[in-house]
Protein backbone atom coordinates (compact mmCIF):
# COMPACT_ATOMS: atom_id res chain seq x y z
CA UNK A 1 -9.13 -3.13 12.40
CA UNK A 2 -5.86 -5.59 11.56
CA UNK A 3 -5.42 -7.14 8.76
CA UNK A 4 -4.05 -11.49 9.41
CA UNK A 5 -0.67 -10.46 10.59
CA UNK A 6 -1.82 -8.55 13.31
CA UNK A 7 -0.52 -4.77 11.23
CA UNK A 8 -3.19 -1.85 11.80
CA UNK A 9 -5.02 -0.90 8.36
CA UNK A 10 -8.02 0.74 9.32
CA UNK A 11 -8.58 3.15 12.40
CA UNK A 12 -11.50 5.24 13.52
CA UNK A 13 -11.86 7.25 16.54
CA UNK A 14 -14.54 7.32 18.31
CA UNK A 15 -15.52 10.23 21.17
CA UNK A 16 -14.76 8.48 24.89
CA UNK A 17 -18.45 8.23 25.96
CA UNK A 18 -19.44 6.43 22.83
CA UNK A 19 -20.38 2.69 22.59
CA UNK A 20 -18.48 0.04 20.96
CA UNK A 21 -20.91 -0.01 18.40
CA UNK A 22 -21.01 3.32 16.76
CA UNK A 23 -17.12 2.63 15.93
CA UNK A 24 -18.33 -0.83 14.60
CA UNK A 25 -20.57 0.08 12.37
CA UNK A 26 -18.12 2.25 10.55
CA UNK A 27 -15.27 -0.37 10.54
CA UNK A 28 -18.10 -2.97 8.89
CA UNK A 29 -19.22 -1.41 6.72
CA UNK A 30 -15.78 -0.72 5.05
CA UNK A 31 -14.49 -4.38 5.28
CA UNK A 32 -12.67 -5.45 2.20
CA UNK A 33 -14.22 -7.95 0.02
CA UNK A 34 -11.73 -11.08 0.94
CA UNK A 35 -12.48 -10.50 4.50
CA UNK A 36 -13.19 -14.15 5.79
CA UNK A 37 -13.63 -13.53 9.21
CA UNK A 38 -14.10 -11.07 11.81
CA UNK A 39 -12.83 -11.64 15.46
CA UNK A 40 -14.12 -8.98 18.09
CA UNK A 41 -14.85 -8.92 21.65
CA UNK A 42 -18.16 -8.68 23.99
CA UNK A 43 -18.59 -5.26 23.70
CA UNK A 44 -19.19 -5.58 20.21
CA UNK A 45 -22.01 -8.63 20.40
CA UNK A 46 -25.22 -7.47 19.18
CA UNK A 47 -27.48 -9.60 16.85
CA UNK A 48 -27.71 -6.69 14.31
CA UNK A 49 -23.37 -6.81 13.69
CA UNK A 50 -23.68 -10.76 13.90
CA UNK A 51 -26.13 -10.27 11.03
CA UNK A 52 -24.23 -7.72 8.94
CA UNK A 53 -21.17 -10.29 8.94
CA UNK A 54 -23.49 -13.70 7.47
CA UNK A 55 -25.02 -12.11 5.02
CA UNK A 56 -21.48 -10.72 3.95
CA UNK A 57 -20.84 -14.81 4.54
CA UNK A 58 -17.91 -13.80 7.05
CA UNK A 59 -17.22 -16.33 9.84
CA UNK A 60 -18.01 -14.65 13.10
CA UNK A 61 -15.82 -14.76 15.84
CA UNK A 62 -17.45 -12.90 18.94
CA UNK A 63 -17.95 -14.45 22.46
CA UNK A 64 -21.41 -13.52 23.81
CA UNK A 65 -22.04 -11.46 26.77
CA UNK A 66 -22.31 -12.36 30.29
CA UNK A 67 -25.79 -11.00 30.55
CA UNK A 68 -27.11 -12.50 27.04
CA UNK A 69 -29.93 -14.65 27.45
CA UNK A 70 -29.91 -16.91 24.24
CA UNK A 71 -25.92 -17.27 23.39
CA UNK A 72 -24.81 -17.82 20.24
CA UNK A 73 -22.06 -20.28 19.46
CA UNK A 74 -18.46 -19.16 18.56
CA UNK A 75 -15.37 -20.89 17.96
CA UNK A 76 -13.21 -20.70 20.81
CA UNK A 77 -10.11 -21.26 18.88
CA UNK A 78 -10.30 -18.70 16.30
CA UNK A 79 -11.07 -16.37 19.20
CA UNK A 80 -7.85 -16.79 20.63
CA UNK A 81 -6.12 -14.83 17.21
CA UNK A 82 -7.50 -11.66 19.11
CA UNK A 83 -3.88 -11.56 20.39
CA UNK A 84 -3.20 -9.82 17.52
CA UNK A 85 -5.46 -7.05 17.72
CA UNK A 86 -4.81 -6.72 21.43
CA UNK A 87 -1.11 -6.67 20.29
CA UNK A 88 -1.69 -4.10 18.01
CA UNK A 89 -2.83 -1.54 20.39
CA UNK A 90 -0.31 -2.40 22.79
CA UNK A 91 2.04 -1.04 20.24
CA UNK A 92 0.15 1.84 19.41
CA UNK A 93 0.22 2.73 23.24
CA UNK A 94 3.90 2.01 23.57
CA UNK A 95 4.36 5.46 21.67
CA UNK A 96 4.34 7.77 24.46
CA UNK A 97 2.30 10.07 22.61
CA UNK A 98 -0.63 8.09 21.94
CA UNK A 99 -0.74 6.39 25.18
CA UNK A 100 -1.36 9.76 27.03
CA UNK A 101 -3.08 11.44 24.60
CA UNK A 102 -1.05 13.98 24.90
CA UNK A 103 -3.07 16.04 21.82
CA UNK A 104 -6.18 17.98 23.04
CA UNK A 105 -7.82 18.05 19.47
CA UNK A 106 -9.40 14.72 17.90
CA UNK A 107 -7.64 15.57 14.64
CA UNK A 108 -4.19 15.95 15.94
CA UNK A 109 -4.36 13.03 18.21
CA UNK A 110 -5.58 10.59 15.30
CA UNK A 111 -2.70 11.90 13.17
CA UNK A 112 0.09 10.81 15.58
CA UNK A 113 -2.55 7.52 15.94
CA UNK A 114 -1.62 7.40 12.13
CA UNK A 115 2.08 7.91 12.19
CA UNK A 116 2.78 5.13 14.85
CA UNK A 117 0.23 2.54 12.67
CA UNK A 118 2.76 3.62 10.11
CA UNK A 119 5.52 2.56 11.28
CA UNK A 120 3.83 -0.75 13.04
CA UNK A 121 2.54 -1.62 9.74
CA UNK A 122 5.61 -1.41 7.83
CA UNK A 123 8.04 -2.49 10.67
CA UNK A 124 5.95 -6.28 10.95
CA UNK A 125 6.12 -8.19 7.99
């Protein structure tokens, strides 16, 4: 999750065989009370997150899948801020370290995750 200016503030990692959604669920339901909107991508289009967000009354800002049969509308333009979360993990990966995982335990591989949000965070004002 990214906060407006496109900084990392909250992280969760997820094993590599999981769905979208478990990860999802976690960042949700920790979303700080001005939260206005919330931008993801396919993977993360289910009815049940769309329905967490407007009861929260958060805008929601997720294109609908390919294979949907009844598509919800979205706002094309907002979607395009997803730049910034794509952004973000492009500069998480441009640490070597993170990019090939080069840590064999969770732990220790989220902790250098940490360190280089760190530094992303306070580097982009």
């Amino acid at each position: 999750m990214c906060d407006g200016k496109g900084r990392p503030v909250w992280l969760y990692l997820t094993v590599g065989q999981v769905s979208d959604f478990r990860g999802a669920d976690v960042l949700l339901a920790d979303l700080p009370d001005e939260t206005e909107e919330v931008i993801g991508d396919r993977a993360c289009d289910s009815n049940r997150i769309r329905r967490i967000l407007v009861e929260q009354n958060i805008t929601v800002c997720i294109p609908p899948k390919k294979n949907r049969k009844s598509k919800p509308p979205y706002d094309w333009h907002l979607c395009k801020k997803r730049r910034l979360i794509e952004n973000m993990f492009a500069k998480l990966k441009d640490r070597r370290r993170v990019a090939t995982r080069y840590d064999r335990c969770a732990h220790t591989f989220l902790s250098a995750i940490h360190i280089a949000a760190t530094f992303i965070f306070w580097l982009r004002e």
